[in-house]
Protein backbone atom coordinates (compact mmCIF):
# COMPACT_ATOMS: atom_id res chain seq x y z
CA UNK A 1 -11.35 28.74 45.40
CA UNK A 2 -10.92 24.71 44.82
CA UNK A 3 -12.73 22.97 42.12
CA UNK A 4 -14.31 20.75 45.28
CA UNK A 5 -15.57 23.91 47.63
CA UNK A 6 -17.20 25.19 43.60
CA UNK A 7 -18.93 21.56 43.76
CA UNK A 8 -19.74 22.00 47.07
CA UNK A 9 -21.54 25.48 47.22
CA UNK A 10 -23.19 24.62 43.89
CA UNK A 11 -24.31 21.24 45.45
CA UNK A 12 -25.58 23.46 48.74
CA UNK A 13 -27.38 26.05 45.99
CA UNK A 14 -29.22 23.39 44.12
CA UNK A 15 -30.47 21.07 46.82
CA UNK A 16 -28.10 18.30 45.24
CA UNK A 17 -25.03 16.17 45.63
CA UNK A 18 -21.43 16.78 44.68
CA UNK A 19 -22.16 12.86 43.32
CA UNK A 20 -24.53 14.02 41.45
CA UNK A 21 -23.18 17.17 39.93
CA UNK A 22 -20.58 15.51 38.41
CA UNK A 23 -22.20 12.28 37.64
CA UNK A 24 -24.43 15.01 35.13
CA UNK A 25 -21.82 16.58 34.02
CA UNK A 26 -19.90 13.08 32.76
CA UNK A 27 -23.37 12.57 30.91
CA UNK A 28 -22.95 15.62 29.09
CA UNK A 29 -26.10 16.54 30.85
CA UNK A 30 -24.64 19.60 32.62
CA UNK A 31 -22.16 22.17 31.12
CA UNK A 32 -19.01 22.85 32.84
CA UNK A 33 -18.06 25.60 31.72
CA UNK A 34 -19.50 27.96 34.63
CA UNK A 35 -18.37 26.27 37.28
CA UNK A 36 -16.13 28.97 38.74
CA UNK A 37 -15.85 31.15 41.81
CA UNK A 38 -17.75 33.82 39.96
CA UNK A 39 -20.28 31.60 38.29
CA UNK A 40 -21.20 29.19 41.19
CA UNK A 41 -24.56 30.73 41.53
CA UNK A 42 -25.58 30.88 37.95
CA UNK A 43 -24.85 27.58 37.56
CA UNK A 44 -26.52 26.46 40.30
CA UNK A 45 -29.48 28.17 38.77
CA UNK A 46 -28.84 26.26 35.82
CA UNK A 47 -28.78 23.08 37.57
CA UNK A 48 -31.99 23.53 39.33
CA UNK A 49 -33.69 24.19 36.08
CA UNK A 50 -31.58 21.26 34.17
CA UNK A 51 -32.62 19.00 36.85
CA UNK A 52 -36.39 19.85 36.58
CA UNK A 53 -36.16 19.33 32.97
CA UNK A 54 -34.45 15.92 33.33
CA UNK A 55 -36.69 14.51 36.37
CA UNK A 56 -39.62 15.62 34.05
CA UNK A 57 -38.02 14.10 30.81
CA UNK A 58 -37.57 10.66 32.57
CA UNK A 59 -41.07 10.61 33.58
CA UNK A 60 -41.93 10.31 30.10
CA UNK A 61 -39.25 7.38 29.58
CA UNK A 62 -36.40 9.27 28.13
CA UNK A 63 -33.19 8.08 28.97
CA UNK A 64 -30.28 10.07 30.05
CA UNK A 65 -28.34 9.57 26.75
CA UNK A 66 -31.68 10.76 25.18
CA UNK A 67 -31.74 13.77 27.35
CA UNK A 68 -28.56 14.19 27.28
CA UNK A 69 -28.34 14.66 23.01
CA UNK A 70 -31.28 16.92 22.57
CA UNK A 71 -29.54 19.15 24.96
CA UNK A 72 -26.51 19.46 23.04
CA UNK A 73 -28.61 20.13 19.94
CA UNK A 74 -30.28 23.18 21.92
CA UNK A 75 -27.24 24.92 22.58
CA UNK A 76 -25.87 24.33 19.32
CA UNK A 77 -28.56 26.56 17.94
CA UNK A 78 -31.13 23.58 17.53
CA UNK A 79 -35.06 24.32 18.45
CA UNK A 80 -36.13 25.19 22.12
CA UNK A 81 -36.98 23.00 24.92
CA UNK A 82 -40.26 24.61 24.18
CA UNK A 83 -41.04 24.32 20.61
CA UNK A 84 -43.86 21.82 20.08
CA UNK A 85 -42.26 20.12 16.82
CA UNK A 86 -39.42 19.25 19.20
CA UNK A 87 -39.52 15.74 20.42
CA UNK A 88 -38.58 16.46 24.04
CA UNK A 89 -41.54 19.18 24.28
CA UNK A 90 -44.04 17.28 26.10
CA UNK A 91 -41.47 16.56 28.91
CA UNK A 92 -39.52 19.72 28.67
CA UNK A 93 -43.01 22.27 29.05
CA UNK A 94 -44.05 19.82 32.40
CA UNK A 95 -44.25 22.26 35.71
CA UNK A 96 -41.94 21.54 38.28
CA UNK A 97 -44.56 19.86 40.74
CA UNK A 98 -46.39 16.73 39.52
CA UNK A 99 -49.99 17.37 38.51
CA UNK A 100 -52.55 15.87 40.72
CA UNK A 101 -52.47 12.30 40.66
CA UNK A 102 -48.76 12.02 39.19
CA UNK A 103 -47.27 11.52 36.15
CA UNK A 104 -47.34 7.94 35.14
CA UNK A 105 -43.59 7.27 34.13
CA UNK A 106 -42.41 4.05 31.32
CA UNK A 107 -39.35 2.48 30.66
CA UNK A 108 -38.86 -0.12 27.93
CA UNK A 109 -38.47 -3.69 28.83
CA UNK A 110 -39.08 -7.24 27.15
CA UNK A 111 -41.12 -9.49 29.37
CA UNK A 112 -42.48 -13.07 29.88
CA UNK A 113 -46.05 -12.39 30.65
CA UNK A 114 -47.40 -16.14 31.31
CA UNK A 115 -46.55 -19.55 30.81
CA UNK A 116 -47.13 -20.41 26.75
CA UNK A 117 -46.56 -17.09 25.89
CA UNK A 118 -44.03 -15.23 23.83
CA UNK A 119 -41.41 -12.66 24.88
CA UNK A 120 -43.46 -9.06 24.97
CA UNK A 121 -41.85 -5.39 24.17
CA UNK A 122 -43.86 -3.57 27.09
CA UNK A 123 -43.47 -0.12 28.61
CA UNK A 124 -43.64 -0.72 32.43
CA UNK A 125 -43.14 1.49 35.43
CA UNK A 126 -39.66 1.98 36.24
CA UNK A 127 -38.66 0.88 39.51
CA UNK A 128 -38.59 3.18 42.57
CA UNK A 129 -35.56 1.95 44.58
CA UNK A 130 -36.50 0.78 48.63
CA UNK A 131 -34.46 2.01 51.31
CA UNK A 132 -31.04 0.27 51.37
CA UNK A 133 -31.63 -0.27 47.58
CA UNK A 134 -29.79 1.69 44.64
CA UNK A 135 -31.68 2.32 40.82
CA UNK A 136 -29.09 1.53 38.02
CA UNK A 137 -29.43 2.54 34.33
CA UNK A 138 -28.54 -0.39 32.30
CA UNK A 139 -25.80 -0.15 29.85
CA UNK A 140 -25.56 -4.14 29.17
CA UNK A 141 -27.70 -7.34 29.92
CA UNK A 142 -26.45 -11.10 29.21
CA UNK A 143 -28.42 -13.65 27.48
CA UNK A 144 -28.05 -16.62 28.92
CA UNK A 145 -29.20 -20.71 28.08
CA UNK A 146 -30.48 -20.50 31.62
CA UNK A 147 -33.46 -18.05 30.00
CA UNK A 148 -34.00 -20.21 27.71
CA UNK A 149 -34.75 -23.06 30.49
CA UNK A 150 -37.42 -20.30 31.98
CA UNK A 151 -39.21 -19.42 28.69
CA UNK A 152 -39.30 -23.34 27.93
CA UNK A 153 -40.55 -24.20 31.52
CA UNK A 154 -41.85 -20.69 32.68
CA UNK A 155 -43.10 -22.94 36.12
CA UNK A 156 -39.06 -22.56 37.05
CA UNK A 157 -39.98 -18.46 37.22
CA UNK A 158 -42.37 -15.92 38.76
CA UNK A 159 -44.35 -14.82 36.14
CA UNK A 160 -45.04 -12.17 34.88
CA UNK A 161 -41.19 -11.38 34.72
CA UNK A 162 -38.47 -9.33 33.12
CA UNK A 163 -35.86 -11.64 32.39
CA UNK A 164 -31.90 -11.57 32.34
CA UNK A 165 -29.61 -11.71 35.09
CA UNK A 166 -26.13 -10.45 33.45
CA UNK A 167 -26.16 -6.94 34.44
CA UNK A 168 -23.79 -3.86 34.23
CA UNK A 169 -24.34 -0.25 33.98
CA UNK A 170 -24.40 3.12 35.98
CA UNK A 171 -26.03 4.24 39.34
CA UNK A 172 -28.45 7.02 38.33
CA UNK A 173 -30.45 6.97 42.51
CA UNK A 174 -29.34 5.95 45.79
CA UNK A 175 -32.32 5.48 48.51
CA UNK A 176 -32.33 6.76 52.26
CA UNK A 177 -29.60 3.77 54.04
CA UNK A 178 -26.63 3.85 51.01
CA UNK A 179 -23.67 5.24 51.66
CA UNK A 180 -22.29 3.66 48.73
CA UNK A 181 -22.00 3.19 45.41
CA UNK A 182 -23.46 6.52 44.31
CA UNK A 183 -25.03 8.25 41.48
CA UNK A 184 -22.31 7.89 38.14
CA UNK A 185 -20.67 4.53 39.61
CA UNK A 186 -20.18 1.98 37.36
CA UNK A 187 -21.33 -1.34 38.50
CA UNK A 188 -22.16 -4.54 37.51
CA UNK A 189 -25.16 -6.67 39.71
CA UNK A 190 -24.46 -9.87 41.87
CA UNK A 191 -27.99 -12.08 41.08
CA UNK A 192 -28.54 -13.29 44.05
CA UNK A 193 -30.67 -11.24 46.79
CA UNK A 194 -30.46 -12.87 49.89
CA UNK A 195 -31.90 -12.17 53.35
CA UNK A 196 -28.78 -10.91 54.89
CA UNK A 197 -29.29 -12.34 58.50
CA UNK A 198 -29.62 -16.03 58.25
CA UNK A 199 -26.07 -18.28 58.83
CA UNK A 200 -25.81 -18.64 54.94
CA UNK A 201 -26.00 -15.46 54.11
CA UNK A 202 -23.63 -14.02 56.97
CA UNK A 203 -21.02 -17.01 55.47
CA UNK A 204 -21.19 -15.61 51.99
CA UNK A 205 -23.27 -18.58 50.96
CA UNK A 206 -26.46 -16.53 49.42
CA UNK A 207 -27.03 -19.14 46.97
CA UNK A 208 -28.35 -21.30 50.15
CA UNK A 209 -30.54 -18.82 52.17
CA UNK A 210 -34.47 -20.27 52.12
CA UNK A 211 -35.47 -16.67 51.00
CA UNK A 212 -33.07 -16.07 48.52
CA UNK A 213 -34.19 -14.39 45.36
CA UNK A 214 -32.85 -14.78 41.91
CA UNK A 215 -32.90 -11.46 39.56
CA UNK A 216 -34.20 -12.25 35.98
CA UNK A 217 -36.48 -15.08 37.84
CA UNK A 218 -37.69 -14.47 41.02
CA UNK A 219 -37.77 -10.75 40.48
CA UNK A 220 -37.42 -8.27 37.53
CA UNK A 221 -34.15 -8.67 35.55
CA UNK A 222 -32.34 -7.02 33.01
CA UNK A 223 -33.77 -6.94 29.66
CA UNK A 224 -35.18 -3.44 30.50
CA UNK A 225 -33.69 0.08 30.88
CA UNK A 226 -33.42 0.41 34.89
CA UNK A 227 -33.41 -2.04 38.21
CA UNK A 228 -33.42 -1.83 41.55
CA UNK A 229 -31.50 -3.80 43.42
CA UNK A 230 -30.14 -3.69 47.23
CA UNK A 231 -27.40 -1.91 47.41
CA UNK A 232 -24.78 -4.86 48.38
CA UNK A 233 -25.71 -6.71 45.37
CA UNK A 234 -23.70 -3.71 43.20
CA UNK A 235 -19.86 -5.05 42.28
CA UNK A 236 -18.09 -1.70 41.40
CA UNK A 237 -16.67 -1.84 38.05
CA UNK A 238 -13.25 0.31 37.19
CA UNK A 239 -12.94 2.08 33.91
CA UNK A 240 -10.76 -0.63 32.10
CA UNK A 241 -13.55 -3.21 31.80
CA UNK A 242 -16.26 -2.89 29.44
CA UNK A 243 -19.74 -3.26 30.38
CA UNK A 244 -20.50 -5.86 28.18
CA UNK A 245 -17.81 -7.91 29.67
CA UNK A 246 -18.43 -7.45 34.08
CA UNK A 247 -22.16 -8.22 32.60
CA UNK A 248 -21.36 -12.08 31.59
CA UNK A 249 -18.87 -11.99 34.64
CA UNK A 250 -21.75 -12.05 36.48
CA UNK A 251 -23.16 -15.43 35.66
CA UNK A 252 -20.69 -17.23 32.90
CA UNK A 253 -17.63 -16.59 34.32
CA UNK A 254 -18.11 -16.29 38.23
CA UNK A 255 -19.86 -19.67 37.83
CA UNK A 256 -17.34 -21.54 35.68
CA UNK A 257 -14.63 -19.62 38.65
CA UNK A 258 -16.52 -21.45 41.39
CA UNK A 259 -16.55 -24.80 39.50
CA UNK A 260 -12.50 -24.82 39.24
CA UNK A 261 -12.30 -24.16 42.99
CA UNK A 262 -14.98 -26.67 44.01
CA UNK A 263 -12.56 -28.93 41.77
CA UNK A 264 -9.99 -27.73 43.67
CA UNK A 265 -7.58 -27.87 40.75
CA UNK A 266 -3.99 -27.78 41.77
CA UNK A 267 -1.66 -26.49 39.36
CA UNK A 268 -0.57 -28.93 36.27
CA UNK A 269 -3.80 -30.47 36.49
CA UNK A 270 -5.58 -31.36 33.22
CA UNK A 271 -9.21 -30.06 32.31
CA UNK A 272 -11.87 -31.04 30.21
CA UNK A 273 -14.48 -28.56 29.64
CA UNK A 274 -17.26 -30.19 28.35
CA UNK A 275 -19.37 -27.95 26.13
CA UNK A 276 -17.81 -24.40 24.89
CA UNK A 277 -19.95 -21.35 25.05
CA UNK A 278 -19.75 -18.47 27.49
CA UNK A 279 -18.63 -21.00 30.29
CA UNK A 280 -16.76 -22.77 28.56
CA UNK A 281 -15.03 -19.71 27.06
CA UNK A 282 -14.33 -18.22 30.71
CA UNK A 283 -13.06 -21.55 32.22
CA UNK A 284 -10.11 -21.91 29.67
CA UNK A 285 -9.04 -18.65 30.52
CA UNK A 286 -9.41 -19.38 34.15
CA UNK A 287 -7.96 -22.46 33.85
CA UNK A 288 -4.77 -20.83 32.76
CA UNK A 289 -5.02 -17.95 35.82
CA UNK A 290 -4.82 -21.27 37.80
CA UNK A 291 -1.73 -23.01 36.38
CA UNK A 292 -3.60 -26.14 34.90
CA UNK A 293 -2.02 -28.54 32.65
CA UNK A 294 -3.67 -29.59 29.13
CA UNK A 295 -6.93 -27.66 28.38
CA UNK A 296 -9.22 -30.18 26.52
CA UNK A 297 -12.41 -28.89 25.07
CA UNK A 298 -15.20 -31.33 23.71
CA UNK A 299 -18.23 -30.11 21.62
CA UNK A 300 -19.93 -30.97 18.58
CA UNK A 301 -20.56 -27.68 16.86
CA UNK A 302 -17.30 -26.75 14.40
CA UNK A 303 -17.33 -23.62 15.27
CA UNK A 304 -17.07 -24.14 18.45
CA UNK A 305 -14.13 -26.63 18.14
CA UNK A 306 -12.32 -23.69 16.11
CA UNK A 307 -13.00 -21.09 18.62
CA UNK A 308 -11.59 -23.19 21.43
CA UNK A 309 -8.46 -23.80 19.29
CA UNK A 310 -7.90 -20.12 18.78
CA UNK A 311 -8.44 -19.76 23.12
CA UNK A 312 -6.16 -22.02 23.36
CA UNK A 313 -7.42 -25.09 24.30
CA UNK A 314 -7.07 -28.86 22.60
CA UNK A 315 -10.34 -29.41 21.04
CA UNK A 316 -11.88 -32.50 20.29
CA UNK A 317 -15.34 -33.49 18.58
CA UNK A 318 -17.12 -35.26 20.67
CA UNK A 319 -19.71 -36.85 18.49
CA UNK A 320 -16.73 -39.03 16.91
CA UNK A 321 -16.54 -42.64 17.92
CA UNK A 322 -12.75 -41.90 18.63
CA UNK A 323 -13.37 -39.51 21.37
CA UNK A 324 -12.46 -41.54 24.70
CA UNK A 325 -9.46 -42.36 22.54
CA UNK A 326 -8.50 -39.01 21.54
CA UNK A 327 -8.95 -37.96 25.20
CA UNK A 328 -6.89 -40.25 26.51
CA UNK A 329 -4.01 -39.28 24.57
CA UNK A 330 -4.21 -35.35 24.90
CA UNK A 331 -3.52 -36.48 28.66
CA UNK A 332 -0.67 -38.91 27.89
CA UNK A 333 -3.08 -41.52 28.70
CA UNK A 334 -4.46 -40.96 31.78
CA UNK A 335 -8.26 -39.08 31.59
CA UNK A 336 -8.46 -36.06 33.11
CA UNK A 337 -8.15 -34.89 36.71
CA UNK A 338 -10.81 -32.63 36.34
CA UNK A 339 -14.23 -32.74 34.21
CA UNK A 340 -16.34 -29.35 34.02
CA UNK A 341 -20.29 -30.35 32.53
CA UNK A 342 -21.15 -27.14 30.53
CA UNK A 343 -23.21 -29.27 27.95
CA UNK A 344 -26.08 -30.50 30.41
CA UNK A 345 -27.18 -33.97 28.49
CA UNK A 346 -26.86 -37.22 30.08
CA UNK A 347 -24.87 -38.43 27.63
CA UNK A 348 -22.13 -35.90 27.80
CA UNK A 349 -22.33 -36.66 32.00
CA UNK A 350 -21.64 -40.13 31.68
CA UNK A 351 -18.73 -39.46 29.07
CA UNK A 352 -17.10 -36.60 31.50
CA UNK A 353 -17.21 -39.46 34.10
CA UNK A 354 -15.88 -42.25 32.42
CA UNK A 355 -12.80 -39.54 30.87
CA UNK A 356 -11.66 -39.14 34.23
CA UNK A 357 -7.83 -40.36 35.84
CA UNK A 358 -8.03 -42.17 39.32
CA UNK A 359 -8.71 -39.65 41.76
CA UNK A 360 -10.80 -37.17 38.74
CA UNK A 361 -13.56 -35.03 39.82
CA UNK A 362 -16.75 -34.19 37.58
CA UNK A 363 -18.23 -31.05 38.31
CA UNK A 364 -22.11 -30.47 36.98
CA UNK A 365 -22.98 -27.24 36.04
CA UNK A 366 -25.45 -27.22 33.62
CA UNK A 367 -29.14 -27.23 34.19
CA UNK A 368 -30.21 -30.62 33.45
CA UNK A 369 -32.97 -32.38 35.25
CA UNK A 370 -32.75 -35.69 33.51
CA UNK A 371 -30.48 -38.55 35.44
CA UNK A 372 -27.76 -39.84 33.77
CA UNK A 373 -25.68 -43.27 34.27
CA UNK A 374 -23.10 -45.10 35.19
CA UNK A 375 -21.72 -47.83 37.27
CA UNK A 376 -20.88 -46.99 40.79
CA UNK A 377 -18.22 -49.35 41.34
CA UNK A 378 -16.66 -49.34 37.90
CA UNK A 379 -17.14 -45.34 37.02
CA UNK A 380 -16.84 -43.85 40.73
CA UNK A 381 -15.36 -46.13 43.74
CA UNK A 382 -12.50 -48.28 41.62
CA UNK A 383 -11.12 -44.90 40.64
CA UNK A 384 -11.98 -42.77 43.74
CA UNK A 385 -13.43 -40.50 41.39
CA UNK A 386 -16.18 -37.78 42.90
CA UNK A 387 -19.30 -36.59 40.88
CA UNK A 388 -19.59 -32.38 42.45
CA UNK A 389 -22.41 -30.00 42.19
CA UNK A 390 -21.82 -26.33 41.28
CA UNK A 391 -24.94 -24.17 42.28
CA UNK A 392 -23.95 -20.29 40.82
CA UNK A 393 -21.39 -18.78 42.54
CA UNK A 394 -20.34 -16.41 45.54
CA UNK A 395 -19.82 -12.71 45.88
CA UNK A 396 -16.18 -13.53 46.44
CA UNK A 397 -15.97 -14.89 43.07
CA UNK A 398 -17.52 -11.55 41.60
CA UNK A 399 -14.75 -9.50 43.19
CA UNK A 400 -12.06 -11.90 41.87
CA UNK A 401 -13.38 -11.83 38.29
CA UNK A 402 -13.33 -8.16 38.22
CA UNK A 403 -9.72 -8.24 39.67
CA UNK A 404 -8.23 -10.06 36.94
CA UNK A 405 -10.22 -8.98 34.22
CA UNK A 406 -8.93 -5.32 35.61
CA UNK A 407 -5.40 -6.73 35.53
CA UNK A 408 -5.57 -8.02 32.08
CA UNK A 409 -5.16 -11.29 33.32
CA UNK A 410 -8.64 -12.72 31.48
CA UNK A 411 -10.19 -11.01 28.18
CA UNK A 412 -13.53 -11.89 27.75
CA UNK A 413 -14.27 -9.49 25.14
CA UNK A 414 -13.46 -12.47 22.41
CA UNK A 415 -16.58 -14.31 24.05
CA UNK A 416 -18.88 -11.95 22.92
CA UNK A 417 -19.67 -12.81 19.41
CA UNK A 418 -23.37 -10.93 19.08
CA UNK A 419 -24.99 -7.80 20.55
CA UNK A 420 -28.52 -7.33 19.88
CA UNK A 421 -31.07 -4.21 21.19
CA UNK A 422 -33.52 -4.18 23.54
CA UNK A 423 -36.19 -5.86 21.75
CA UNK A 424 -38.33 -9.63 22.51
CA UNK A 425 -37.69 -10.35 18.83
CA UNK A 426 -33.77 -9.78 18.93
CA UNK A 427 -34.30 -11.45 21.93
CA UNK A 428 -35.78 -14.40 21.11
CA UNK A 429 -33.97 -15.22 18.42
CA UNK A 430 -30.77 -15.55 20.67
CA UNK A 431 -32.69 -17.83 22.67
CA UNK A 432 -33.88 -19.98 19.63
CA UNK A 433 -29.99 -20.41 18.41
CA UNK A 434 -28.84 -21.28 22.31
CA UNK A 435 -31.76 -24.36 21.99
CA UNK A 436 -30.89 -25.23 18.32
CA UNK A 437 -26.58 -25.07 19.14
CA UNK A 438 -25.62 -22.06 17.70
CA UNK A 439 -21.57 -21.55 17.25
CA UNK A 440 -22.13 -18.04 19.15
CA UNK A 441 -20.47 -17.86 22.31
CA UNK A 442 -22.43 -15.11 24.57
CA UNK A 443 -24.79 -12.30 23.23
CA UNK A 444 -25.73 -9.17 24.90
CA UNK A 445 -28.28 -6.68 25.19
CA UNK A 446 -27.47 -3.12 24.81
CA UNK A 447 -30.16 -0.92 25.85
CA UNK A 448 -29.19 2.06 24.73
CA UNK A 449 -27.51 0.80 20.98
C-alpha cells in the first residue's frame, strides 16, 4: 500500500487532513513510526488522542514547539501526560469537549495599549482566523524605525495594537474558503490588507485602496505568537530562505525593490543610498541584481560606513564638509543618476537633491513629515531632475524578493545584526537605538528563542 493511500485512510480515520498529518509529524508532534498498512488504524487512534491533547494544550497558550518537547520527554520514559508535577498537566487532563462556557485560550504578545504609554507583555486571545483567512504561528517578526514613528506618535495607529509588520512563519489553520497555503507551509505575510474589489486593488496597487489596512498598525501585527491574516496576503516561502530573512523582505527590502524601479534605474547607472540600515542594506544588493554603476552610501554612524564598505558599496560620511565633493568624484564628476532617501531629515533631502547629474531622480522613502528645501529652478528644472515618492511596495515585489533570495542572488542574512525574544523590554530597547542611530542594521523577534 503507498505511503499517500496510509495518509489518506489515516486522514479518513481521524477526521483530519493529509496536510495536517504530516504538517504534525514535521513538528515532531506525531510519531511515524506506525504509519503502515498494518498500523493505519492504531495510529489513527493515536492521532485522535494526540490531537485532543494538542487542541487542549494550545488553549492554555502552549506552543507547538512546547507541545511538541514534552512529548518527546514522555516517550523517552519522562512523567505522564497525567502526573500533576508535570507542567503540561493542566492541559493534558482537559476532556475532549470544552466545559460550559469555553476555555479561555492566551498567547503572548507585546502591545501598545494607549497613546503615552509603554510597550506591555500581555497574554491576549489568539486569533480565530475568518473565512478566506489562514492562522500562522510566528517563527520571526521585524523591528522596524517605522514602529518607532507609531510608539512616538501612537495618533499614526489604532490603538490598542500589537505592533510589527515583518512577518514569517508556518500555517498551523486554514478557514472554510482556502484552498491554499495549508497547515505546515512556510510563509512569510504581505502587510497590506486590501479590499480586493476596488480598481486599485484588482491592479495590484493595495497600497492605494481607501480601505486598505496596514498589519502592525491598523490591525494586530507581529510581535505576538499567532495572526490571522487573509489568505492572499501569505507569500510562500521555500526551504532555502530563513525566516528571519523573507520576514525583513517583507518591508526593508520589497520597499527599497520598489524604489529602484520607480527610479527606473537602467543598467550602469550610479546610486546613492542615503542612510544605511535594513534599506539601505537591501538596496546595494539590489542595486547590483540590477546592473547599476558606482554604489555610493552616505551616513554618519562609523559603523555604518564600515558595514557598507564590506557590502560593497563606496561609503562616504556625510557629516564632513567635503561630502558634495567626495560625491562628485566617486561619479567621475557628475552626481548621481539616482538618489534613494533612507535617512528621512530635511537636511539629508536637500543634499540627495542637490548630488544629483542632469536628468537624476530622488526617490523619498523615509517617513518624514517635515518639508525640506530647495530651489526649484536651480535644484529641479535647470537639471530636469524629478523629486519621486515611494509609498511601500507591491505584491509583485514580494514574489521577486523571494525569487532571488531563493536563487542566491541577494543574502540578507548579513543585515541582521540582533535577534531579541518576544518581550516589550527587548523590544523597546531596539526601538530606543533605531531613534538614538544605532550601527545595527535590522533586529528581529524570535518568538519561540
Amino acid at each position: 500500500m503507498s505511503q499517500l493511500l496510509t495518509i489518506g485512510k489515516v486522514a479518513v480515520l481521524a477526521g483530519v487532513s493529509r496536510d495536517t498529518i504530516r504538517y504534525y509529524e514535521r513538528r515532531g508532534l506525531l510519531p511515524k513510526a506506525l504509519r503502515t498498512p498494518a498500523g493505519y488504524r492504531l495510529y489513527a487512534d493515536s492521532i485522535v488522542h494526540r490531537l485532543d491533547v494538542i487542541r487542549n494544550a494550545q488553549k492554555f497558550g502552549f506552543s507547538l514547539g512546547e507541545i511538541a518537547g514534552f512529548l518527546r520527554v514522555r516517550e523517552s520514559g519522562g512523567k505522564p501526560c497525567g502526573d500533576a508535577s508535570g507542567p503540561f498537566s493542566r492541559a493534558f487532563r482537559l476532556p475532549p469537549e470544552p466545559p460550559p462556557g469555553g476555555y479561555h485560550p492566551r498567547m503572548r504578545a507585546v502591545r501598545l495599549p494607549a497613546p503615552g504609554e509603554t510597550l506591555r507583555d500581555e497574554k491576549v486571545a489568539p486569533p480565530v482566523p475568518s473565512e478566506g483567512e489562514v492562522l500562522v504561528e510566528i517563527h520571526a517578526a521585524g523591528i522596524c524605525h517605522t514602529d518607532a514613528h507609531y510608539r512616538k506618535d501612537p495618533g499614526r495607529a489604532r490603538l490598542p495594537l500589537t505592533p510589527g509588520h515583518e512577518i514569517a512563519g508556518v500555517v498551523v489553520e486554514k478557514a472554510p474558503g482556502v484552498e491554499s497555503p495549508v497547515a505546515g507551509d512556510r510563509v512569510a505575510l504581505h502587510y497590506l490588507v486590501g479590499c480586493g474589489t476596488c480598481r486599485h486593488c484588482r491592479a495590484g496597487a493595495e497600497r492605494f485602496c481607501s480601505r486598505v489596512e496596514m498589519i502592525g498598525k491598523d490591525r494586530d501585527g507581529g510581535w505576538a505568537e499567532m495572526i490571522a491574516v487573509p489568505a492572499e496576503n501569505a507569500v510562500p516561502v521555500p526551504a532555502g530562505v530563513s525566516f528571519q530573512e523573507a520576514a525583513i523582505m517583507m518591508c526593508s527590502s520589497a520597499t527599497a525593490l520598489h524604489a529602484l524601479r520607480l527610479a527606473q534605474i537602467r543598467p550602469g547607472e550610479s546610486v546613492l543610498i542615503s542612510g544605511f540600515g535594513g534599506l539601505g542594506v537591501s538596496a546595494v544588493q539590489l542595486a547590483g541584481v540590477v546592473g547599476a554603476g558606482a554604489v555610493i552610501v552616505a551616513d554618519v554612524v562609523p559603523g555604518k560606513l564600515a558595514a557598507a564598505r564590506d557590502f560593497g558599496a563606496h561609503p562616504l560620511d556625510a557629516s564632513k564638509p567635503d561630502f558634495a565633493d567626495a560625491l562628485r568624484a566617486a561619479t567621475a564628476g557628475r552626481g548621481a543618476d539616482i538618489a534613494l532617501d533612507f535617512a528621512g531629515t530635511p537636511a539629508s533631502r536637500t543634499a540627495a537633491l542637490r548630488a544629483l547629474a542632469p536628468g537624476g531622480r530622488l526617490v523619498i522613502v523615509a517617513l518624514d513629515a517635515r518639508p525640506f528645501s530647495f530651489d526649484p529652478y536651480r535644484d529641479v528644472l535647470a537639471g530636469e531632475r524629478r523629486i519621486i515618492g515611494c509609498s511601500d511596495h507591491t505584491r509583485a515585489d514580494l514574489d521577486e524578493l523571494i525569487r532571488l533570495a531563493a536563487a542566491g542572488r541577494i543574502d540578507l542574512s548579513r543585515a541582521i545584526t540582533r535577534t531579541v525574544p518576544l518581550e516589550a523590554a527587548a523590544i523597546a530597547a531596539v526601538l530606543d537605538d533605531l531613534e538614538a542611530g544605532t550601527s545595527h542594521l535590522r533586529s528581529v523577534v524570535l518568538p519561540f528563542s
